[in-house]
PDB file of N, CA and C in Angstrom:
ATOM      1  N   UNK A   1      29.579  58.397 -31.418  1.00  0.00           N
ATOM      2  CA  UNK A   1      28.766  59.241 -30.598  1.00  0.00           C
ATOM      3  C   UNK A   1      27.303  59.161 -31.031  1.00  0.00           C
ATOM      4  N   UNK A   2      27.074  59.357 -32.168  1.00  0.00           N
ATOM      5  CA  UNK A   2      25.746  58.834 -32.531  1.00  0.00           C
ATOM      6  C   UNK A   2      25.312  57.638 -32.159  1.00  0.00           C
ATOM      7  N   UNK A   3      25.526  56.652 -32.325  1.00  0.00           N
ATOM      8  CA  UNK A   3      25.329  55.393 -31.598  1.00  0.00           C
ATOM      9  C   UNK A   3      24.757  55.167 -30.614  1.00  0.00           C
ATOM     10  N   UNK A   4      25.757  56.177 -29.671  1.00  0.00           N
ATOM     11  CA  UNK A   4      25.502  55.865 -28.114  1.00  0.00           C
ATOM     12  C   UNK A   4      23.967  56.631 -28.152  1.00  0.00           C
ATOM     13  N   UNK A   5      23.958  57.765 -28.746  1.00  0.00           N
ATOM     14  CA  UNK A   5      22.519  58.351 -28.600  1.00  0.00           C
ATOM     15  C   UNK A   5      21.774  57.664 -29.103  1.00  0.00           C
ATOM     16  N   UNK A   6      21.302  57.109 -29.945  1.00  0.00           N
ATOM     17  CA  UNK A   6      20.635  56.607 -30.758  1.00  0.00           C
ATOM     18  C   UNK A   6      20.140  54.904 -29.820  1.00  0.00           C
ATOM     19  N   UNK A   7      20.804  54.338 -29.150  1.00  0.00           N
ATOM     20  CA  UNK A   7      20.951  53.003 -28.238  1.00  0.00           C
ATOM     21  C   UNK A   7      19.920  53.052 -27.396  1.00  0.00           C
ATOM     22  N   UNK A   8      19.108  53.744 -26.804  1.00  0.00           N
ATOM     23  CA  UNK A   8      18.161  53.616 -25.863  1.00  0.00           C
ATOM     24  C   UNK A   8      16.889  53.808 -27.312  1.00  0.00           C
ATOM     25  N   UNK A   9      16.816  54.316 -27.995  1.00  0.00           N
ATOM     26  CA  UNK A   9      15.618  54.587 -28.719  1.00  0.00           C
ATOM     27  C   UNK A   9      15.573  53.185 -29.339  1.00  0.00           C
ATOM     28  N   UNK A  10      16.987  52.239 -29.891  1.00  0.00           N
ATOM     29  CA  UNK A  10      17.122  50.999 -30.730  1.00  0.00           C
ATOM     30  C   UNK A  10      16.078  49.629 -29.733  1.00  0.00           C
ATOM     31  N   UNK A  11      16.602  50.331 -28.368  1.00  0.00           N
ATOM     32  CA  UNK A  11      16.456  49.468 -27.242  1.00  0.00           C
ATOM     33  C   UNK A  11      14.831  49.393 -26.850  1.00  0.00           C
ATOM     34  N   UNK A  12      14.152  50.584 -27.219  1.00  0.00           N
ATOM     35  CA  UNK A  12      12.867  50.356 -26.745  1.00  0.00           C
ATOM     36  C   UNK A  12      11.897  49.844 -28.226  1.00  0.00           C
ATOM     37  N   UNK A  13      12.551  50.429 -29.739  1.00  0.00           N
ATOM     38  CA  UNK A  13      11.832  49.636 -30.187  1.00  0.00           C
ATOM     39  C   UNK A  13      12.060  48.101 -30.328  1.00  0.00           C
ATOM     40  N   UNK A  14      13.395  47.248 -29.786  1.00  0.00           N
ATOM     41  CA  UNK A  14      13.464  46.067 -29.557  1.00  0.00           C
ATOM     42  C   UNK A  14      12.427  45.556 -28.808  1.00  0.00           C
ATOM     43  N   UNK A  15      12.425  45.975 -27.477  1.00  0.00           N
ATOM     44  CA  UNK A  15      11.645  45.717 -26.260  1.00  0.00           C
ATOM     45  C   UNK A  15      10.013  45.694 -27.242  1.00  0.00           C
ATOM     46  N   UNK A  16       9.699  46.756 -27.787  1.00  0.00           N
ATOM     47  CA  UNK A  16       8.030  47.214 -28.479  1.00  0.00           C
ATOM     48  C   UNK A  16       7.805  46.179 -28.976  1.00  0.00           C
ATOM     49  N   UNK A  17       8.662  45.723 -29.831  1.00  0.00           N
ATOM     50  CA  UNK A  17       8.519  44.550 -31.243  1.00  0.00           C
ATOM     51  C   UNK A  17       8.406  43.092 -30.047  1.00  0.00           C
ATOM     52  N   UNK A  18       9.505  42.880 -29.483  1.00  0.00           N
ATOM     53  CA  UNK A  18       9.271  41.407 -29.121  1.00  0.00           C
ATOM     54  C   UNK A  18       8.581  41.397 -27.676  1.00  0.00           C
ATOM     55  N   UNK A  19       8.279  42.367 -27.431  1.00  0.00           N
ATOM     56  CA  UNK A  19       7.212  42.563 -26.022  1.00  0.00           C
ATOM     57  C   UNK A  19       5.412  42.389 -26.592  1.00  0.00           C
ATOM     58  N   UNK A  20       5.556  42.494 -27.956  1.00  0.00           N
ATOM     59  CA  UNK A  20       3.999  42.458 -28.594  1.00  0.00           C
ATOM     60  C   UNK A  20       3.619  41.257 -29.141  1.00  0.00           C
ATOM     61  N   UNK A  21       5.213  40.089 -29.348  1.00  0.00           N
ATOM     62  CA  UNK A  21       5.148  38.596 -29.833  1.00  0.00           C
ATOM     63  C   UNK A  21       4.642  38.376 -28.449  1.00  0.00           C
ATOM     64  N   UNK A  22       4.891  38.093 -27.457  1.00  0.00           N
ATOM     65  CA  UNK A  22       4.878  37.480 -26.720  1.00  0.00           C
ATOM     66  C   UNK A  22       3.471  37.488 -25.760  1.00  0.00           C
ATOM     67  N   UNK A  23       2.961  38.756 -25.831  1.00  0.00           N
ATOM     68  CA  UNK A  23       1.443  39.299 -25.628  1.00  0.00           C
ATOM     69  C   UNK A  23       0.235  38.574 -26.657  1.00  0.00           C
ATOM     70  N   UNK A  24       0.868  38.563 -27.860  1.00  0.00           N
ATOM     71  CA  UNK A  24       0.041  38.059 -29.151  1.00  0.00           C
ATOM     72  C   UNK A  24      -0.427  36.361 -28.851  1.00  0.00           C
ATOM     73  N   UNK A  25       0.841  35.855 -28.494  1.00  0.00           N
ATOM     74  CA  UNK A  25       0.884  34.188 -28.211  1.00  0.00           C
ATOM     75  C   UNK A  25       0.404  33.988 -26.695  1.00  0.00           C
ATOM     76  N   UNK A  26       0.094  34.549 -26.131  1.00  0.00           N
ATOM     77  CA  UNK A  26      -0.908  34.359 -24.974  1.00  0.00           C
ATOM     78  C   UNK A  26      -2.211  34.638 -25.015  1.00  0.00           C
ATOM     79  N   UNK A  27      -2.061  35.369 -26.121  1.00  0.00           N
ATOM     80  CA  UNK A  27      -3.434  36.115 -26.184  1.00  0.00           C
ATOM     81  C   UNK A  27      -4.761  34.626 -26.823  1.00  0.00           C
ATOM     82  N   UNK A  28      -4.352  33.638 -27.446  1.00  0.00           N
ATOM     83  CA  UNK A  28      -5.135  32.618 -27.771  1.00  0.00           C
ATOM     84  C   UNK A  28      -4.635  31.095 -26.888  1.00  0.00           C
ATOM     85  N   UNK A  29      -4.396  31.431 -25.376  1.00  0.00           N
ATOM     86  CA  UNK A  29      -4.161  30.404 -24.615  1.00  0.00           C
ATOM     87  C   UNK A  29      -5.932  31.385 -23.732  1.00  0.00           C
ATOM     88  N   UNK A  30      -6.737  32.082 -23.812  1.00  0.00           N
ATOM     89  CA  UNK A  30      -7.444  32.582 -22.951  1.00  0.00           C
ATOM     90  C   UNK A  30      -8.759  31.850 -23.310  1.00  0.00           C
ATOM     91  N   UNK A  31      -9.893  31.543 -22.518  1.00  0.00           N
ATOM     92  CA  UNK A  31     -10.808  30.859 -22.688  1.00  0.00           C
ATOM     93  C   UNK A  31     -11.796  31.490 -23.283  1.00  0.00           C
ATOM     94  N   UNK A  32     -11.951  33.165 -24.022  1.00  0.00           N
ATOM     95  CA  UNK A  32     -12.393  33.422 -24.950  1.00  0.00           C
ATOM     96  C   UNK A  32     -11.957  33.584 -26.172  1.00  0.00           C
ATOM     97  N   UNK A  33     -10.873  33.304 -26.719  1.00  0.00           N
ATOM     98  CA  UNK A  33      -9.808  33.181 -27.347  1.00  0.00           C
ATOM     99  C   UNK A  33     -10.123  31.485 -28.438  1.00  0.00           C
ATOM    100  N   UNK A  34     -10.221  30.449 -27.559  1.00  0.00           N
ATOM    101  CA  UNK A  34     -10.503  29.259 -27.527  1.00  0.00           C
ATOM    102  C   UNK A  34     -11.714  29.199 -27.880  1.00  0.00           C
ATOM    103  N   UNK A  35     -12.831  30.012 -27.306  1.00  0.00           N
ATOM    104  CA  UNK A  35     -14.439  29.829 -28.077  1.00  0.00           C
ATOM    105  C   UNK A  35     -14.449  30.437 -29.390  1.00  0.00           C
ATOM    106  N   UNK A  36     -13.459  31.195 -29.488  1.00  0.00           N
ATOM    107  CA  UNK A  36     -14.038  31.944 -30.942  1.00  0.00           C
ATOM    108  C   UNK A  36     -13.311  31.651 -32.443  1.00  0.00           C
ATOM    109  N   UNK A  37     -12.901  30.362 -31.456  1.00  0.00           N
ATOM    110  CA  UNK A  37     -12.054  29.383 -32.690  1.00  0.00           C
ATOM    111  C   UNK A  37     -13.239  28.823 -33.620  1.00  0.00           C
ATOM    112  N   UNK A  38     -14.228  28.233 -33.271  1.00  0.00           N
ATOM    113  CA  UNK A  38     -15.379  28.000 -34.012  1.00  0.00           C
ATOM    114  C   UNK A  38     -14.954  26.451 -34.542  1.00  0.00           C
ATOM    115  N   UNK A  39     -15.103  26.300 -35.941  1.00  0.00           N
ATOM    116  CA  UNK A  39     -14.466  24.922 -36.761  1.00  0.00           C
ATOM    117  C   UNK A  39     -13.290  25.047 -36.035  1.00  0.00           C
ATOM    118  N   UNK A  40     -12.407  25.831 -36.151  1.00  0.00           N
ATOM    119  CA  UNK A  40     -11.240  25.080 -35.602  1.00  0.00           C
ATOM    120  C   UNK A  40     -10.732  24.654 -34.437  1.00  0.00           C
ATOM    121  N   UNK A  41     -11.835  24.989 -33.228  1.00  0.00           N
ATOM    122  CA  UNK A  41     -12.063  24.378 -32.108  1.00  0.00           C
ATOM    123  C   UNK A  41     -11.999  22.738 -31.961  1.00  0.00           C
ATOM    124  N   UNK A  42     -13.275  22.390 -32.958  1.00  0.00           N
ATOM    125  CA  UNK A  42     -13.572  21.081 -32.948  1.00  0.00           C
ATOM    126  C   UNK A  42     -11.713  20.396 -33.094  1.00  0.00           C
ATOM    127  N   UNK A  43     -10.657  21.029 -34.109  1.00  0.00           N
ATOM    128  CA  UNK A  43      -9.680  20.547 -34.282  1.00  0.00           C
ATOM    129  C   UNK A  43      -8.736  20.652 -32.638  1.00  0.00           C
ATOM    130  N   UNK A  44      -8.903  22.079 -31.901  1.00  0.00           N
ATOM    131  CA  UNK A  44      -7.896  21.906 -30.820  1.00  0.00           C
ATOM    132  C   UNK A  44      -8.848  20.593 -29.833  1.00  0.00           C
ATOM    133  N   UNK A  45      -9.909  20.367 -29.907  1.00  0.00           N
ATOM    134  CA  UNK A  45     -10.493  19.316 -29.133  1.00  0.00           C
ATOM    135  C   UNK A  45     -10.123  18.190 -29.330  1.00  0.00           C
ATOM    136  N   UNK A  46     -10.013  18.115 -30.779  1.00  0.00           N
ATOM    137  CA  UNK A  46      -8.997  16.003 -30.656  1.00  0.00           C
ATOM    138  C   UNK A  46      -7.858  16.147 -30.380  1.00  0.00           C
ATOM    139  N   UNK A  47      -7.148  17.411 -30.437  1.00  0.00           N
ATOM    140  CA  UNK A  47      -6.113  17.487 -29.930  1.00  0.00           C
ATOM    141  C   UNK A  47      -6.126  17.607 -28.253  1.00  0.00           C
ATOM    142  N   UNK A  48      -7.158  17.956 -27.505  1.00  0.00           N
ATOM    143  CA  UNK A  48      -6.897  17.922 -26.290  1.00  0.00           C
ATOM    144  C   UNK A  48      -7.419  16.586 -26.076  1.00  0.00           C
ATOM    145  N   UNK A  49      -8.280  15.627 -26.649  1.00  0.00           N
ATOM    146  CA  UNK A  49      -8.586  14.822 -26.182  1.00  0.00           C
ATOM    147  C   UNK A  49      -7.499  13.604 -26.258  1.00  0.00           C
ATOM    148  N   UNK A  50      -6.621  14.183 -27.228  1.00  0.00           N
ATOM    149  CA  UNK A  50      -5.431  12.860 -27.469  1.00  0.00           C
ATOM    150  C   UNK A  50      -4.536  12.941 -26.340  1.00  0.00           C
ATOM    151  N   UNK A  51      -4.194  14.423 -26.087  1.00  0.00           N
ATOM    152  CA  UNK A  51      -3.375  14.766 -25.036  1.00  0.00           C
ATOM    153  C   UNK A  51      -3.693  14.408 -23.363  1.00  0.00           C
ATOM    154  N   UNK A  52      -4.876  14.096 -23.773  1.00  0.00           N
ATOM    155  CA  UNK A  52      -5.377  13.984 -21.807  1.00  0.00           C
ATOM    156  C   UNK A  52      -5.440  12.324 -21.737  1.00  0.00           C
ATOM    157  N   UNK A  53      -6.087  11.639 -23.375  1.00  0.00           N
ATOM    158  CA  UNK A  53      -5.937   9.590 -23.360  1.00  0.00           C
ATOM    159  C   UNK A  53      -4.416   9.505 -22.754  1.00  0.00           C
ATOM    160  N   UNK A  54      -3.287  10.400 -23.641  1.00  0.00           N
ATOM    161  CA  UNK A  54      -2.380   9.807 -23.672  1.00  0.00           C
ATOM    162  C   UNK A  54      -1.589   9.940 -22.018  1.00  0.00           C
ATOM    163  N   UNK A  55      -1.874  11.004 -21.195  1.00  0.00           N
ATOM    164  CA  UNK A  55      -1.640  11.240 -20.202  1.00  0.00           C
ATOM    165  C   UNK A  55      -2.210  10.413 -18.710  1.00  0.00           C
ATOM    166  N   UNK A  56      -3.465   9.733 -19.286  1.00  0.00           N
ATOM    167  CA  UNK A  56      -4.465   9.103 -18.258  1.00  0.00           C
ATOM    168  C   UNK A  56      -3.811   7.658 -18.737  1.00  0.00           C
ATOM    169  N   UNK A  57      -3.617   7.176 -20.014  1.00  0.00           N
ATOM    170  CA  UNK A  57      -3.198   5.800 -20.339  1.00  0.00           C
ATOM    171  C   UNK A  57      -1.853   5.114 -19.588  1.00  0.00           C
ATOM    172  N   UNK A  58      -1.292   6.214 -19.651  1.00  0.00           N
ATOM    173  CA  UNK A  58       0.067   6.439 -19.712  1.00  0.00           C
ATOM    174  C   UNK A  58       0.595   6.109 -17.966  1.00  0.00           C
ATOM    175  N   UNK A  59      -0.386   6.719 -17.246  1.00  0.00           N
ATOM    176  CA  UNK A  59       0.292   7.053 -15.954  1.00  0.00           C
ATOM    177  C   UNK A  59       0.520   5.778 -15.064  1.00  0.00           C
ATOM    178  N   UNK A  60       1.307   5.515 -14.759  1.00  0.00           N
ATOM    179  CA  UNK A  60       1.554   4.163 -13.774  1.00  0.00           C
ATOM    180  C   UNK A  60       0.472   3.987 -12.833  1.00  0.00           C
ATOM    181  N   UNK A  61       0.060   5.363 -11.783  1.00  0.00           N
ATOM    182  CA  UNK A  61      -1.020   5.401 -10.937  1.00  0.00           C
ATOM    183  C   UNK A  61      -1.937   5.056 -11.364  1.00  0.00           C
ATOM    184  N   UNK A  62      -2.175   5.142 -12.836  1.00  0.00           N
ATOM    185  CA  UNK A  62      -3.788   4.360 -12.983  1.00  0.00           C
ATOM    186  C   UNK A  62      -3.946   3.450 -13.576  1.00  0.00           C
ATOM    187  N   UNK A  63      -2.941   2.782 -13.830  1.00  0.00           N
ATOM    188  CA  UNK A  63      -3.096   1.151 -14.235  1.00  0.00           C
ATOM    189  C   UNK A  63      -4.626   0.580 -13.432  1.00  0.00           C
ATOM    190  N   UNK A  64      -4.760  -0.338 -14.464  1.00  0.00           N
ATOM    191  CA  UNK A  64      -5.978  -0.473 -14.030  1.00  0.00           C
ATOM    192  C   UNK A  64      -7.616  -0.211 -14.218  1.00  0.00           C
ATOM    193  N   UNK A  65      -7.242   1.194 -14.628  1.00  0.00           N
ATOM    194  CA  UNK A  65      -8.419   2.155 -14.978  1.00  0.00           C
ATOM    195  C   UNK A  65      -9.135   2.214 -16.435  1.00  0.00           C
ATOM    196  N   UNK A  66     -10.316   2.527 -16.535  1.00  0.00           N
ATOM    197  CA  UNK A  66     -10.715   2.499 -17.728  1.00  0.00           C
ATOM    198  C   UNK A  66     -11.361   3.723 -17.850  1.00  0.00           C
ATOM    199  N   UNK A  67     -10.979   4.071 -19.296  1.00  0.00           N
ATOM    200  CA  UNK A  67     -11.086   5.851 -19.410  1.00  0.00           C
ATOM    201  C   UNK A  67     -12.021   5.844 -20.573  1.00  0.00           C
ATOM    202  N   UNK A  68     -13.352   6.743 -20.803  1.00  0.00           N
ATOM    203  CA  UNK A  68     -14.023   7.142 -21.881  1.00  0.00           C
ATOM    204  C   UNK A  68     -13.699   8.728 -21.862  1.00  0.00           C
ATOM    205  N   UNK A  69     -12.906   9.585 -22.924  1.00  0.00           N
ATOM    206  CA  UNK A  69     -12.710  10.929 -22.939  1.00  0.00           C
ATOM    207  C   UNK A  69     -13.804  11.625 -23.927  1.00  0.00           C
ATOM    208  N   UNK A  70     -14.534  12.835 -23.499  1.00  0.00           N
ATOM    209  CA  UNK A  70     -15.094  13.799 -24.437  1.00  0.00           C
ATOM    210  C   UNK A  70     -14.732  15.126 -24.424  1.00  0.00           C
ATOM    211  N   UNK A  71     -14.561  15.356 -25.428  1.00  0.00           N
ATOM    212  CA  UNK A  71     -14.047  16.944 -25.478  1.00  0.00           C
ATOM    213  C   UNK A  71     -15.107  17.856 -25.995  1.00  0.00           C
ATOM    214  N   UNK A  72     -15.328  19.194 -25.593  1.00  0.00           N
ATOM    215  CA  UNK A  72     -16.242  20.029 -26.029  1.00  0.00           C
ATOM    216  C   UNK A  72     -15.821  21.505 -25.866  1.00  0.00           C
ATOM    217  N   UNK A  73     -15.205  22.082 -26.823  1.00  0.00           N
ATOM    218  CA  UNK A  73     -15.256  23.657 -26.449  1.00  0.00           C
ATOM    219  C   UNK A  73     -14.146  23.521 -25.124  1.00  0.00           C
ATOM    220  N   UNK A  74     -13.037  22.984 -25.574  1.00  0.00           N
ATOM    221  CA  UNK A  74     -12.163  22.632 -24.507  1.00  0.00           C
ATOM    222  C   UNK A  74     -12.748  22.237 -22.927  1.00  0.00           C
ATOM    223  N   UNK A  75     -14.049  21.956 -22.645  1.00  0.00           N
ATOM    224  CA  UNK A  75     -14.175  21.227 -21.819  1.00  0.00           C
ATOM    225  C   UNK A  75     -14.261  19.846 -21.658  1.00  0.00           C
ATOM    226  N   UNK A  76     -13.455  18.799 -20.790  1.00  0.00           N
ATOM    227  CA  UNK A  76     -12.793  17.767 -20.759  1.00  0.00           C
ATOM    228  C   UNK A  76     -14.049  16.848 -19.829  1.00  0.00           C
ATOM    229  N   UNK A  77     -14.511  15.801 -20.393  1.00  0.00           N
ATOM    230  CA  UNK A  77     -15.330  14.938 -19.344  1.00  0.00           C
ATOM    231  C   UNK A  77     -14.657  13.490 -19.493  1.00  0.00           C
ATOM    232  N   UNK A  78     -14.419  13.290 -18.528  1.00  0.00           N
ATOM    233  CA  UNK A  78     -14.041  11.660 -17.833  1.00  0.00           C
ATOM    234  C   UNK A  78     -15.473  11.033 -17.183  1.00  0.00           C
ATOM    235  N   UNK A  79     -15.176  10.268 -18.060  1.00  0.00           N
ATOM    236  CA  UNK A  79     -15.959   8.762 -17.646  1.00  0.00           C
ATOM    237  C   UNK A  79     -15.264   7.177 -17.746  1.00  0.00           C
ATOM    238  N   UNK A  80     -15.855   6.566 -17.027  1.00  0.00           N
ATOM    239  CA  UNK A  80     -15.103   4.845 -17.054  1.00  0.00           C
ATOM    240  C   UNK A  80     -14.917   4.684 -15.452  1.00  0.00           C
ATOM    241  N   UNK A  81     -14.397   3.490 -14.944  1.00  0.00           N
ATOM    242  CA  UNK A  81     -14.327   3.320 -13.676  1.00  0.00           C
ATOM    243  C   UNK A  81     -12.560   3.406 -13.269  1.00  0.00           C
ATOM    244  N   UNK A  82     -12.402   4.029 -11.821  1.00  0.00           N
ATOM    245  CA  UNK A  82     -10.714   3.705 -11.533  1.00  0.00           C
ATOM    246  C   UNK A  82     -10.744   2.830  -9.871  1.00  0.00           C
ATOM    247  N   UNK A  83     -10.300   2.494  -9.432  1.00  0.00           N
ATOM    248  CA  UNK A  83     -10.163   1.556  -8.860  1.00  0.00           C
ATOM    249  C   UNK A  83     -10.124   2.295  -7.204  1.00  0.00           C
ATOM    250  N   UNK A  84     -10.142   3.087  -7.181  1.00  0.00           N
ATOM    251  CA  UNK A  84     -10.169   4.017  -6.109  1.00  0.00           C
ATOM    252  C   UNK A  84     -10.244   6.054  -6.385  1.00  0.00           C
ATOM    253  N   UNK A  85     -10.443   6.332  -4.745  1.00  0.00           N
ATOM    254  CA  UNK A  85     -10.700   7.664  -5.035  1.00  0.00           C
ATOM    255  C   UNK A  85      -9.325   8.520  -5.289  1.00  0.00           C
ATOM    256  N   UNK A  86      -8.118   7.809  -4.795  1.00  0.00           N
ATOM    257  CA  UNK A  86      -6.858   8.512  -5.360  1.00  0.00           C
ATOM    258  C   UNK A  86      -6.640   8.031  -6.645  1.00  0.00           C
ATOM    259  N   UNK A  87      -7.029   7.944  -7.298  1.00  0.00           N
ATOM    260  CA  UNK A  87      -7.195   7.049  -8.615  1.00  0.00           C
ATOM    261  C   UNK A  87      -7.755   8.551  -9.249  1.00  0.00           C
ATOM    262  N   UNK A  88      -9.260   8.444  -9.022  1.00  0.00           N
ATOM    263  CA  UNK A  88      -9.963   9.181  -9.552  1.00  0.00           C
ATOM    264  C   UNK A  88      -9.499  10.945  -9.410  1.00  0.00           C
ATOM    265  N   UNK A  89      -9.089  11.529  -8.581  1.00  0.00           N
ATOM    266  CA  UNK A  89      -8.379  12.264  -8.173  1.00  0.00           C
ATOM    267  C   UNK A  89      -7.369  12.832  -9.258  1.00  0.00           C
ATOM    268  N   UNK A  90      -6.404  11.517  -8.803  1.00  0.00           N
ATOM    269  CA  UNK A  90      -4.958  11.687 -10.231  1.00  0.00           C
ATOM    270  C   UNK A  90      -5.464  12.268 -11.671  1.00  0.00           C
ATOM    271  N   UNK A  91      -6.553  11.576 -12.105  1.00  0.00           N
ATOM    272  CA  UNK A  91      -6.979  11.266 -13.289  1.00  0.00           C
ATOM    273  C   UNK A  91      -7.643  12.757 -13.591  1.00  0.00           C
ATOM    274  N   UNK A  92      -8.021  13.610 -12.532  1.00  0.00           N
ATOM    275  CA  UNK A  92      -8.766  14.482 -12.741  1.00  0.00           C
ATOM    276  C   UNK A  92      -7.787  15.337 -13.188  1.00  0.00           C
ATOM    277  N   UNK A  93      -6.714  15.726 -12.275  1.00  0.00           N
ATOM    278  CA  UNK A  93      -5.491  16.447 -11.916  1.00  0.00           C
ATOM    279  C   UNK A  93      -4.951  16.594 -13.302  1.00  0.00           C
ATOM    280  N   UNK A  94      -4.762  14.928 -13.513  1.00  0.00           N
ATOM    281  CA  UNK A  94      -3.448  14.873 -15.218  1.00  0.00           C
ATOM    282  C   UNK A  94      -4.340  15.790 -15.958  1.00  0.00           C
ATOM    283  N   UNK A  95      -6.099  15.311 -15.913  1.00  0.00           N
ATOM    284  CA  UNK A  95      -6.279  16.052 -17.713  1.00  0.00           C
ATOM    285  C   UNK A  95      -6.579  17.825 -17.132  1.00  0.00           C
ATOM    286  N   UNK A  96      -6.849  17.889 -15.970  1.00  0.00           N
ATOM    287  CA  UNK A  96      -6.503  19.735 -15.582  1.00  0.00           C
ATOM    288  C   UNK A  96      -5.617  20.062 -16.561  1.00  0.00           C
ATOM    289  N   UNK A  97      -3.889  19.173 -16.008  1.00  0.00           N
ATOM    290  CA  UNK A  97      -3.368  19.942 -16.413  1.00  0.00           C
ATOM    291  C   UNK A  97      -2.617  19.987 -17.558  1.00  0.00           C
ATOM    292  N   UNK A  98      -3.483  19.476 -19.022  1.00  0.00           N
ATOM    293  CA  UNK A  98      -3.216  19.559 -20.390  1.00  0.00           C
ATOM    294  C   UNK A  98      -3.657  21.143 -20.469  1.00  0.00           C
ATOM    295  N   UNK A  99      -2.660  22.086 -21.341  1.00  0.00           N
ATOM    296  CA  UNK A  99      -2.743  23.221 -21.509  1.00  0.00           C
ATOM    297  C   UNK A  99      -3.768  23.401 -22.265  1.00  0.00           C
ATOM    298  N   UNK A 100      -4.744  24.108 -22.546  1.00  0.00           N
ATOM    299  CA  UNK A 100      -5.627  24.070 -23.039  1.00  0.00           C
ATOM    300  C   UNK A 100      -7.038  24.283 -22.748  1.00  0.00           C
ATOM    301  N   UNK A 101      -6.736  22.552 -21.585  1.00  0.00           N
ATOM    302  CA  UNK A 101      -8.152  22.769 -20.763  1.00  0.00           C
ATOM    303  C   UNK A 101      -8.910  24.123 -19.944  1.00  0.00           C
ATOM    304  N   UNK A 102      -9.777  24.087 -20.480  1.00  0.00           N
ATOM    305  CA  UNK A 102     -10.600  25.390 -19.490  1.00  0.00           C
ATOM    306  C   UNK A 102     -11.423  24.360 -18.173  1.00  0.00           C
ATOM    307  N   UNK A 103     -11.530  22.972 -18.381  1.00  0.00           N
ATOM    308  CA  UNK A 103     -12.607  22.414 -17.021  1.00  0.00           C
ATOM    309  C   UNK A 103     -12.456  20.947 -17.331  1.00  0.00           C
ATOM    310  N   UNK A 104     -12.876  20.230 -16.592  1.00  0.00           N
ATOM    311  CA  UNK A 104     -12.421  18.942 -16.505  1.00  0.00           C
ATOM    312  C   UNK A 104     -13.544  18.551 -15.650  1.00  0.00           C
ATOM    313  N   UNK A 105     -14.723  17.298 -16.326  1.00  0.00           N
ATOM    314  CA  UNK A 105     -15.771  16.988 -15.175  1.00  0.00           C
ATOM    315  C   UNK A 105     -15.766  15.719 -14.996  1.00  0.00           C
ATOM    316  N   UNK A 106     -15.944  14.931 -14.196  1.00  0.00           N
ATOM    317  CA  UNK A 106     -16.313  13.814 -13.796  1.00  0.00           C
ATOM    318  C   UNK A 106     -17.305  13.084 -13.756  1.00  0.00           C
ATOM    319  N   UNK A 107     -17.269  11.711 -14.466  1.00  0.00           N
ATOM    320  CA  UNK A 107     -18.002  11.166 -14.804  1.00  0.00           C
ATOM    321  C   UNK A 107     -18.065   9.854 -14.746  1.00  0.00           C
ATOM    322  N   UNK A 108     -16.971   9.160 -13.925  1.00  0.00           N
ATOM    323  CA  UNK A 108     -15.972   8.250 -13.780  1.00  0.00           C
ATOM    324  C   UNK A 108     -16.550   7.783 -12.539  1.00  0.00           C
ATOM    325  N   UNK A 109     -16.947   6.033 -12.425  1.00  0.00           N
ATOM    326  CA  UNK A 109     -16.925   5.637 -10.778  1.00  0.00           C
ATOM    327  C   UNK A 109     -15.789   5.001 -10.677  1.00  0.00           C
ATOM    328  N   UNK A 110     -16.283   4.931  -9.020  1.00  0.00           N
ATOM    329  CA  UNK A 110     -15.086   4.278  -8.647  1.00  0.00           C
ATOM    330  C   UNK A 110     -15.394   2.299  -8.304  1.00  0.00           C
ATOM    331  N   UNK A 111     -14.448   1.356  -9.025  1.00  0.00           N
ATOM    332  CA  UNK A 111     -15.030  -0.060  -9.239  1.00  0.00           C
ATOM    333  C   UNK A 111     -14.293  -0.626  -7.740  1.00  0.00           C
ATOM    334  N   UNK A 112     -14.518  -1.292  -7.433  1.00  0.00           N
ATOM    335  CA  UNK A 112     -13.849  -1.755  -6.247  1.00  0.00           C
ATOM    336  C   UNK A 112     -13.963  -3.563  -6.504  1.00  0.00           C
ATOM    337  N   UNK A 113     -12.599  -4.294  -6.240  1.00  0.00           N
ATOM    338  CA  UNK A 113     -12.351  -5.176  -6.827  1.00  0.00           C
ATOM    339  C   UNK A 113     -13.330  -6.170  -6.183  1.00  0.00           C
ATOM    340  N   UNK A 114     -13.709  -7.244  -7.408  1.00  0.00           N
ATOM    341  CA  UNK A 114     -14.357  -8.258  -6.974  1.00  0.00           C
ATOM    342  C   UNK A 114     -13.482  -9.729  -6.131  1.00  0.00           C
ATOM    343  N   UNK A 115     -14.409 -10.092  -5.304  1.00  0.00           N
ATOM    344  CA  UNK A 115     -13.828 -10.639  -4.402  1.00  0.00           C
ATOM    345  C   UNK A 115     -14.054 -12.277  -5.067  1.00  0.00           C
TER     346      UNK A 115
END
């Protein structure tokens, strides 16, 4: 009988405790969160910049393409040429959507094959 009383109070500090993990670990996916990393920014930046080469290298659609990546304060700039504008497009799209990124700019032409 105690138990049963006691089960809704067990239940909300369960809910309190792992309802505040899960708030905590979102809480440094936010784009002020990310600036106030400081030095250790510069570290999530080679990490986004590895993550967006390896995603742009990688993709079948852009065979072809040649990629220069810079990272800054999680903002992402593409440069190099892709072979068209659905090309360029894709390329924008993939490094969007590395978690992390706050912006993604373009910097990239488009080469059109020599004849």
């Amino acid at each position: 009988m105690m138990i049963t009383r006691n089960l809704p109070v067990i239940f909300l500090v369960l809910v309190a405790m792992f309802g505040s993990i899960g708030i905590r670990a979102s809480a440094t996916d936010t784009p002020r969160a990310i600036a106030a990393l400081g030095v250790a920014g510069e570290t999530l930046d080679a990490g986004l910049h590895d993550r967006v080469e390896m995603l742009l290298r990688t993709d079948v659609g852009l065979a072809g393409s040649q990629f220069r990546i810079q990272t800054d304060n999680a903002v992402v700039t593409i440069a190099g040429s892709v072979p068209d504008e659905l090309s360029l497009r894709r390329a924008m799209e993939l490094a969007g959507s590395v978690k992390g990124v706050r912006e993604v700019r373009n910097a990239m032409e488009i080469g059109y094959p020599k004849l």
